[in-house]
N, C-alpha and C. Protein backbone atom coordinates (compact mmCIF):
# COMPACT_ATOMS: atom_id res chain seq x y z
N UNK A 1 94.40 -84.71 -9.41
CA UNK A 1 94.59 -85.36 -8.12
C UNK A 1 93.62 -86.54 -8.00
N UNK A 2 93.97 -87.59 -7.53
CA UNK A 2 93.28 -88.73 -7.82
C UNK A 2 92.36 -88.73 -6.53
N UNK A 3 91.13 -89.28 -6.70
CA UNK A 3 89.89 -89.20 -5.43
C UNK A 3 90.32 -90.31 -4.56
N UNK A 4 90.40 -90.39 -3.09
CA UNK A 4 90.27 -91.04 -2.09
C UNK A 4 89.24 -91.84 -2.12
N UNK A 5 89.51 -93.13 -2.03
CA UNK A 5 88.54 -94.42 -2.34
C UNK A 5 88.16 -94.53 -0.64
N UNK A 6 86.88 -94.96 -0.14
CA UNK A 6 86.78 -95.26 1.15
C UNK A 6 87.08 -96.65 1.64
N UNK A 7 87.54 -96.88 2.63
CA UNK A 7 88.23 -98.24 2.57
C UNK A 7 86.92 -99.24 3.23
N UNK A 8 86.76 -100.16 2.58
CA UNK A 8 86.12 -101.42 2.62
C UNK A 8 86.79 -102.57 3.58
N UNK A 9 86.82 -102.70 5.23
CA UNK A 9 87.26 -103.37 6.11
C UNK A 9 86.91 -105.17 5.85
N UNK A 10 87.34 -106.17 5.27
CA UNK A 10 86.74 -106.99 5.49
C UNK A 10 87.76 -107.96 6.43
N UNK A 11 87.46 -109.61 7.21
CA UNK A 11 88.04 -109.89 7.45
C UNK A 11 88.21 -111.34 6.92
N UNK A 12 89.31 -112.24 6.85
CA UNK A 12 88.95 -113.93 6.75
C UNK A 12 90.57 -114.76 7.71
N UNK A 13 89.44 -115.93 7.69
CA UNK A 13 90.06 -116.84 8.54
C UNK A 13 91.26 -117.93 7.68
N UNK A 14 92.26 -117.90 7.82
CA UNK A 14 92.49 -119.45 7.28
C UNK A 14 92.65 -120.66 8.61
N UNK A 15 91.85 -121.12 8.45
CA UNK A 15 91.42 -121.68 9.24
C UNK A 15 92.43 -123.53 8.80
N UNK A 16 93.44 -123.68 10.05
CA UNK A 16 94.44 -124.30 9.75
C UNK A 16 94.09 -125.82 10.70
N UNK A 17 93.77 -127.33 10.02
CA UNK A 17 94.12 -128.53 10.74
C UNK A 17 95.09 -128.77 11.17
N UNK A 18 94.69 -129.94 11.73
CA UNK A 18 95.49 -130.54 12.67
C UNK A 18 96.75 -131.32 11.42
N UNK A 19 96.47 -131.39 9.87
CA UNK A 19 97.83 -131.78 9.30
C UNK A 19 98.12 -130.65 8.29
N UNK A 20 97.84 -129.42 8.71
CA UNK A 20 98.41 -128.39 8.07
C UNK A 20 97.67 -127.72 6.90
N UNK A 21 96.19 -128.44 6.53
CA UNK A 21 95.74 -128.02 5.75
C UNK A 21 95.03 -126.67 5.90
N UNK A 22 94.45 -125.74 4.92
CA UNK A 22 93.75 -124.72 5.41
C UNK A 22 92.45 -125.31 4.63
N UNK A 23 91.34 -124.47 5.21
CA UNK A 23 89.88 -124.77 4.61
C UNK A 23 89.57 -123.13 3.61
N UNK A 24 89.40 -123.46 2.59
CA UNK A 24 88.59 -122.46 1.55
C UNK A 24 87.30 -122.72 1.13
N UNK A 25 86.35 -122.00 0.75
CA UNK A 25 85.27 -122.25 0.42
C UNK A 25 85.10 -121.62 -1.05
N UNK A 26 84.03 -122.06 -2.32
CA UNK A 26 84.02 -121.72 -3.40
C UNK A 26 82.58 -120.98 -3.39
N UNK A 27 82.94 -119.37 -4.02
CA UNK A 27 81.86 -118.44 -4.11
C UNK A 27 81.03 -119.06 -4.77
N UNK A 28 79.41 -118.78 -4.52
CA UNK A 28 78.38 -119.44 -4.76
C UNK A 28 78.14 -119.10 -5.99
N UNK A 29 77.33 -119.43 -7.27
CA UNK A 29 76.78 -118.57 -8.46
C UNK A 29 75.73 -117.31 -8.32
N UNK A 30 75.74 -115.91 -8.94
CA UNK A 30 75.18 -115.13 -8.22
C UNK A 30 75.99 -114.24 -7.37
N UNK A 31 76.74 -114.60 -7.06
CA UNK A 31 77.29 -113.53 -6.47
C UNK A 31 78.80 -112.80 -7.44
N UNK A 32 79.62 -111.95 -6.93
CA UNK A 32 80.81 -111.42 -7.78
C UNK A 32 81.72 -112.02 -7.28
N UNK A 33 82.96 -112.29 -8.37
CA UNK A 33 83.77 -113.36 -8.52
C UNK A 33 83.29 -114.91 -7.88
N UNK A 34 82.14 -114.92 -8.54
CA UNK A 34 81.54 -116.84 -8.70
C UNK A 34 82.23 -117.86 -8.91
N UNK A 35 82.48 -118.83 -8.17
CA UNK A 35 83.18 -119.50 -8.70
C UNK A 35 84.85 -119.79 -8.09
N UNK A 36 85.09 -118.50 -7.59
CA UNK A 36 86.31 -118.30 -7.33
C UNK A 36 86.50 -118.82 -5.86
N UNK A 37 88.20 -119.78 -5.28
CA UNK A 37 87.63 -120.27 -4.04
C UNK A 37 88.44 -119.10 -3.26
N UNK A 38 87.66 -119.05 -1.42
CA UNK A 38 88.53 -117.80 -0.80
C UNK A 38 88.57 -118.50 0.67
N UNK A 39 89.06 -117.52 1.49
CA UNK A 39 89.38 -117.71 2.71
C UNK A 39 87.94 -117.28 3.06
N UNK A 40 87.21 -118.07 4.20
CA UNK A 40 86.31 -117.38 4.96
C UNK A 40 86.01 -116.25 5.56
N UNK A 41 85.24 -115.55 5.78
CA UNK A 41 85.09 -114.07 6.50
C UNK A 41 83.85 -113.39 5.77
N UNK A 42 84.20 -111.88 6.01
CA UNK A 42 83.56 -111.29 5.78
C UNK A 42 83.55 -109.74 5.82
N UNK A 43 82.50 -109.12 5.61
CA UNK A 43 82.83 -107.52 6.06
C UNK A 43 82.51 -106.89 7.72
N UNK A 44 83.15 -106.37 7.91
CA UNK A 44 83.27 -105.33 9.40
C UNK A 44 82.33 -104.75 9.47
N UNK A 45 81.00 -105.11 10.32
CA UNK A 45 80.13 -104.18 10.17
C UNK A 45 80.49 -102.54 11.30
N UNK A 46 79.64 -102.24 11.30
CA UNK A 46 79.95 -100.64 11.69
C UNK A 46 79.63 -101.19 13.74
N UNK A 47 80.47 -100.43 14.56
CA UNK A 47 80.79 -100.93 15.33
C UNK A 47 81.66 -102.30 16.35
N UNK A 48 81.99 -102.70 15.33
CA UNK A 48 82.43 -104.11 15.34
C UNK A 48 83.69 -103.74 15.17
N UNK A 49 84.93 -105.30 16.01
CA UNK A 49 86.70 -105.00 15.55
C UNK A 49 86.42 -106.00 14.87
N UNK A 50 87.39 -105.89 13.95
CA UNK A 50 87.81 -106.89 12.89
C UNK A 50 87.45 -107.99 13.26
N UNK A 51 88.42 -108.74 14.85
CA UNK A 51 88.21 -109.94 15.16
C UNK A 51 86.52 -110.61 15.62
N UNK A 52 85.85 -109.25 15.82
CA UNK A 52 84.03 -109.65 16.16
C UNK A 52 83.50 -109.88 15.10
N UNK A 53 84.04 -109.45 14.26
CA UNK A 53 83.18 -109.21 13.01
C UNK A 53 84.12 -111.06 12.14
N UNK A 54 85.13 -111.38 12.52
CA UNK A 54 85.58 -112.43 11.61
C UNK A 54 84.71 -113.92 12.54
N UNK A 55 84.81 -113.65 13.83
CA UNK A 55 84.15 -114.53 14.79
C UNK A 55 82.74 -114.67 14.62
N UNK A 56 82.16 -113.88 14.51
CA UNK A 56 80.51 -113.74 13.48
C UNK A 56 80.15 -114.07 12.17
N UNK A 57 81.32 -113.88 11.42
CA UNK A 57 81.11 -114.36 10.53
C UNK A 57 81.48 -115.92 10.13
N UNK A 58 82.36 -116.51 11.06
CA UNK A 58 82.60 -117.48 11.05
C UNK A 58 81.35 -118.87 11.64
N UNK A 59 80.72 -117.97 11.80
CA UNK A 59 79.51 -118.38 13.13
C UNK A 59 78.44 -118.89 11.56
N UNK A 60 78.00 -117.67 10.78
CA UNK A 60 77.09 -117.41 9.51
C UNK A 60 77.24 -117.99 8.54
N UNK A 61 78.62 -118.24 8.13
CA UNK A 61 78.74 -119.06 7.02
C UNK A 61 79.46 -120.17 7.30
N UNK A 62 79.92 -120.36 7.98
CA UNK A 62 80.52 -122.08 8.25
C UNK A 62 79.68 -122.88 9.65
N UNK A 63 79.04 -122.16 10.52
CA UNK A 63 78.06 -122.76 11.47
C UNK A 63 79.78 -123.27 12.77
N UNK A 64 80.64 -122.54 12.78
CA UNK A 64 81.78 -122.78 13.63
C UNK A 64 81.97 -121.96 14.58
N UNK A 65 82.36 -122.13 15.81
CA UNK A 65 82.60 -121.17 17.09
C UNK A 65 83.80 -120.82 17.29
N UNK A 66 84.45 -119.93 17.61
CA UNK A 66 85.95 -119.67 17.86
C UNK A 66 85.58 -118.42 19.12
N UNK A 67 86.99 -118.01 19.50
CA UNK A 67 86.75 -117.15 20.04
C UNK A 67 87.99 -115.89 19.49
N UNK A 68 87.96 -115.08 19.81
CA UNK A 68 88.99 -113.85 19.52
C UNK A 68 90.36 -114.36 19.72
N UNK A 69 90.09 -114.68 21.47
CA UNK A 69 91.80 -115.50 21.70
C UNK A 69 92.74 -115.93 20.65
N UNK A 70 91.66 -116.98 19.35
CA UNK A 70 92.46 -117.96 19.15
C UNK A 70 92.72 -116.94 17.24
N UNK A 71 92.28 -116.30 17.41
CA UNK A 71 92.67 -115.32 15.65
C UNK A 71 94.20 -114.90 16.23
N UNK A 72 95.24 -115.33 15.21
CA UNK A 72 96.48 -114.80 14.99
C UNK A 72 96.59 -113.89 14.09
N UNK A 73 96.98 -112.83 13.66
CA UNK A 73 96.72 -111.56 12.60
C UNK A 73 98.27 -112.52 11.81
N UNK A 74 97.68 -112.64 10.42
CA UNK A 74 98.88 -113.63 10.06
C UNK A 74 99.39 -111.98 8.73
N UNK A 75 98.58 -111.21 7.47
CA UNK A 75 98.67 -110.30 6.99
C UNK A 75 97.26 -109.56 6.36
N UNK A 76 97.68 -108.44 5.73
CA UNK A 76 96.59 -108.43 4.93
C UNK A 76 96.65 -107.68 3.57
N UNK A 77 95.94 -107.67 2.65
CA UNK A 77 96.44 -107.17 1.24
C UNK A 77 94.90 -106.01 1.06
N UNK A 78 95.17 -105.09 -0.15
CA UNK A 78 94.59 -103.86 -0.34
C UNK A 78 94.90 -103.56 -1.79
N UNK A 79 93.61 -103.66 -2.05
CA UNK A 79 92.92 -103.85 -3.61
C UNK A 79 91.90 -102.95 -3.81
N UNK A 80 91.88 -102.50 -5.09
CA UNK A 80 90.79 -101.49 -5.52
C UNK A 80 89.45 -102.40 -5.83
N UNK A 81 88.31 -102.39 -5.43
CA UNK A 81 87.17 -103.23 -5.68
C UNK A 81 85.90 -101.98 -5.94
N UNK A 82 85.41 -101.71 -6.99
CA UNK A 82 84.78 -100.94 -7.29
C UNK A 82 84.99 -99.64 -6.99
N UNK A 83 84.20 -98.68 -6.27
CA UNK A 83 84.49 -97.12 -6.04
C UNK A 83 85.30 -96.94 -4.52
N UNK A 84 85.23 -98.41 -4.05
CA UNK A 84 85.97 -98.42 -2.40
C UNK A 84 87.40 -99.21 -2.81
N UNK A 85 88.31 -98.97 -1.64
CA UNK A 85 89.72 -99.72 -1.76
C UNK A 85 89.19 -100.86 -0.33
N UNK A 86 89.43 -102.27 -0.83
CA UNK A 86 89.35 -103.43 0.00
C UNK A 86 90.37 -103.39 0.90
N UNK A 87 90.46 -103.73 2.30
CA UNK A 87 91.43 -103.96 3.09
C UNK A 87 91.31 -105.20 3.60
N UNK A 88 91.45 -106.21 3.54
CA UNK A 88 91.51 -107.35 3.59
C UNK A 88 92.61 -108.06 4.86
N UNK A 89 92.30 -108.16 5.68
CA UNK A 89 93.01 -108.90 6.80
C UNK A 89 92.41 -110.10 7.40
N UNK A 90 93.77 -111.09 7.13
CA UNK A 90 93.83 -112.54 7.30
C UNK A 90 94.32 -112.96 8.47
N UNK A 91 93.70 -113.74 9.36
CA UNK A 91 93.86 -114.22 10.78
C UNK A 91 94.15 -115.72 10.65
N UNK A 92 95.16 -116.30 11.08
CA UNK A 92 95.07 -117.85 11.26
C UNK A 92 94.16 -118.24 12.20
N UNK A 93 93.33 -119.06 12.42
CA UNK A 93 92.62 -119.84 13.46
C UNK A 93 93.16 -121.14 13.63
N UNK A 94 93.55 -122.06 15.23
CA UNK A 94 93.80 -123.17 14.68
C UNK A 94 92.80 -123.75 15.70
N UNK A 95 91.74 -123.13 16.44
CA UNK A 95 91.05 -123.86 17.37
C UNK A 95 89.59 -122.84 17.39
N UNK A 96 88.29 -124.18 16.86
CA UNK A 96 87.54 -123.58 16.73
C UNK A 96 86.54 -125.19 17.14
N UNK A 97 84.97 -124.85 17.14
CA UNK A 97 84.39 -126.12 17.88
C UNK A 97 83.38 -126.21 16.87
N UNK A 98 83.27 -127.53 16.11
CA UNK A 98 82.04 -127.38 15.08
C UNK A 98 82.65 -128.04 14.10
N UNK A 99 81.97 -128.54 12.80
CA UNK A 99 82.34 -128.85 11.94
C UNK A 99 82.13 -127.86 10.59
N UNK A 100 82.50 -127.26 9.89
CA UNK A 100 82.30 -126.19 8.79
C UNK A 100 81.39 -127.08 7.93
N UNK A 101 80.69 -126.19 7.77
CA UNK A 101 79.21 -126.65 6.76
C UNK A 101 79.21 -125.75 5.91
N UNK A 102 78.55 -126.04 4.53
CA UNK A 102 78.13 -124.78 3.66
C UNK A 102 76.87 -124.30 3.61
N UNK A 103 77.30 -123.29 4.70
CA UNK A 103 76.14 -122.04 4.72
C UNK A 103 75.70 -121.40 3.39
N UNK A 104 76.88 -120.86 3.62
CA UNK A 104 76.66 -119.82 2.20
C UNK A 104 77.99 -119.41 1.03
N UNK A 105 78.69 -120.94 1.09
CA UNK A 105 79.47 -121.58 -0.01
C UNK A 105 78.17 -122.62 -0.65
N UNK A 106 79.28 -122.52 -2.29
CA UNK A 106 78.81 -123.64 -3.05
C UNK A 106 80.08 -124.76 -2.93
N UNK A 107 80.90 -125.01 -2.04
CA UNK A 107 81.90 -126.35 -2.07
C UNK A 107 82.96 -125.42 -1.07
N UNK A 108 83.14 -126.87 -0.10
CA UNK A 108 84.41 -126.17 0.96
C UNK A 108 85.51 -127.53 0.88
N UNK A 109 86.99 -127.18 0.84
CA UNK A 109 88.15 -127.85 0.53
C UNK A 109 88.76 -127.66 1.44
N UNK A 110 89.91 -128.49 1.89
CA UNK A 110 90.56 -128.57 2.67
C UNK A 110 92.43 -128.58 1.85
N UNK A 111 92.84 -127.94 1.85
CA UNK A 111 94.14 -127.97 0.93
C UNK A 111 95.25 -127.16 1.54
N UNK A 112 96.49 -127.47 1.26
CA UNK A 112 98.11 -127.22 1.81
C UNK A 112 98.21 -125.71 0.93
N UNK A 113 99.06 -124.70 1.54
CA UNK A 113 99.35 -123.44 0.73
C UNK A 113 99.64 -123.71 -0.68
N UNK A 114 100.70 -124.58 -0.70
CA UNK A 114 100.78 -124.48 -1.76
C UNK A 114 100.29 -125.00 -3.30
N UNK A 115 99.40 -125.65 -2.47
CA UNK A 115 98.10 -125.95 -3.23
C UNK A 115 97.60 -124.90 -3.65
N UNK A 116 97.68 -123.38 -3.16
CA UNK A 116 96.35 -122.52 -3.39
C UNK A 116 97.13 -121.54 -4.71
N UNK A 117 98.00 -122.16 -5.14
CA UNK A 117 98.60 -121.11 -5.99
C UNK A 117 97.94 -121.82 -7.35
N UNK A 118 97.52 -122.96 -7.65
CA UNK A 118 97.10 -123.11 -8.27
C UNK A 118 95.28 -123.52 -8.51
N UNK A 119 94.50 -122.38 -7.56
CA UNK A 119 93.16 -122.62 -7.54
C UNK A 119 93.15 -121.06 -8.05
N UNK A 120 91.51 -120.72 -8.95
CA UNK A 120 91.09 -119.51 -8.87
C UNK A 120 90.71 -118.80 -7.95
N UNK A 121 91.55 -117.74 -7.44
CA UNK A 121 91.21 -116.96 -6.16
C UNK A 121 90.92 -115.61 -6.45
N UNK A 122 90.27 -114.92 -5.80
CA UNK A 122 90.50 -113.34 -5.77
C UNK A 122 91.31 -112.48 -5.52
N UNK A 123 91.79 -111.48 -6.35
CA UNK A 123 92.85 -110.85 -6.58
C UNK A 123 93.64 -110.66 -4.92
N UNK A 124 92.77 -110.02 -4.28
CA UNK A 124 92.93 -109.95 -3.06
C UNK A 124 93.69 -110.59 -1.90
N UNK A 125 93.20 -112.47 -2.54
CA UNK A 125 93.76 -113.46 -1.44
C UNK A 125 94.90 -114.44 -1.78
N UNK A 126 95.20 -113.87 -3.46
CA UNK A 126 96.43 -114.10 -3.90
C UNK A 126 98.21 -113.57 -2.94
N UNK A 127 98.29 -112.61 -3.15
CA UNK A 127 99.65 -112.11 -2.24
C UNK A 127 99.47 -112.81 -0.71
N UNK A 128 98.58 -113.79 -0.04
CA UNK A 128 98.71 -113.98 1.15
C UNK A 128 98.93 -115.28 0.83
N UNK A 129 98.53 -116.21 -0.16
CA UNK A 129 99.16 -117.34 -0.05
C UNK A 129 100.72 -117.88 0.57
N UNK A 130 101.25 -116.77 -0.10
CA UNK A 130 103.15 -116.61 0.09
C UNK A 130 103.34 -116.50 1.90
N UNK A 131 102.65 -115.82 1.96
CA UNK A 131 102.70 -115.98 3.65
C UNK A 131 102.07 -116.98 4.97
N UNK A 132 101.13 -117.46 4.35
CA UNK A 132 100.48 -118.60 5.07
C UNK A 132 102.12 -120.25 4.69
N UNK A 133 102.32 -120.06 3.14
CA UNK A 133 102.81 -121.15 3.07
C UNK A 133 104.27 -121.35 3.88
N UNK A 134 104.91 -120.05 4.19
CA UNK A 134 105.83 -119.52 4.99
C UNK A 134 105.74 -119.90 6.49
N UNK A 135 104.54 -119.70 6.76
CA UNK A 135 103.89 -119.74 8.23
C UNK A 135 103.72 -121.22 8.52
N UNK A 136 103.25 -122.04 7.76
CA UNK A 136 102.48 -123.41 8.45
C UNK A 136 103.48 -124.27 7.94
């Protein structure tokens, strides 16, 4: 009988302009999957909903304000990532106040869905491309 993985809540933004582009940022060196570019976010800390925890994190690593209102639950995908299963849920944002800085990216892009099929991403934020490019 196979062991129950504990699920790993994280959340990210694609965070959508005013001409349709989304913003990704490229994992820093040092950390796991380096290199690779992703949707913004982060993990759910303990007490926190998804959307507090994506609004905080949006705050930490891009220096941007949003509020809950404006997160649309667009999908989310579920991947085995070490001894936990990732749950990964993606929110569109299209109104937020600030300009995205790199906090704690090494390079942030601005690019169309279907642009993202051909960048290195994490296993994870692959199957949502198909749905953002659907969406915008």
């Amino acid at each position: 009988m196979p062991v129950a993985r504990l699920p790993l809540f994280v959340t990210a933004a694609a965070l959508v302009d005013g001409d349709g582009r989304v913003l990704l940022q490229q994992r820093p060196e040092g950390k796991s999957m380096a290199g690779l570019w992703e949707f913004p976010g982060g993990k759910v800390e303990a007490g926190e909903t998804p959307e507090e925890a994506l609004v905080r994190e949006l705050d930490e690593e891009l220096g941007i304000r949003t509020h809950q209102s404006c997160l649309a639950p667009v999908t989310f995908a579920s991947e085995p990532l070490e001894d936990r299963q990732l749950l990964l849920l993606l929110y569109v944002c299209r109104k937020w106040s600030g300009v995205p800085q790199l906090n704690h990216a090494s390079a942030l892009q601005w690019v169309r869905p279907a642009e993202m099929f051909a960048l290195p991403m994490p296993p994870a934020d692959l199957p949502m491309i198909g749905a953002l490019d659907a969406l915008i």
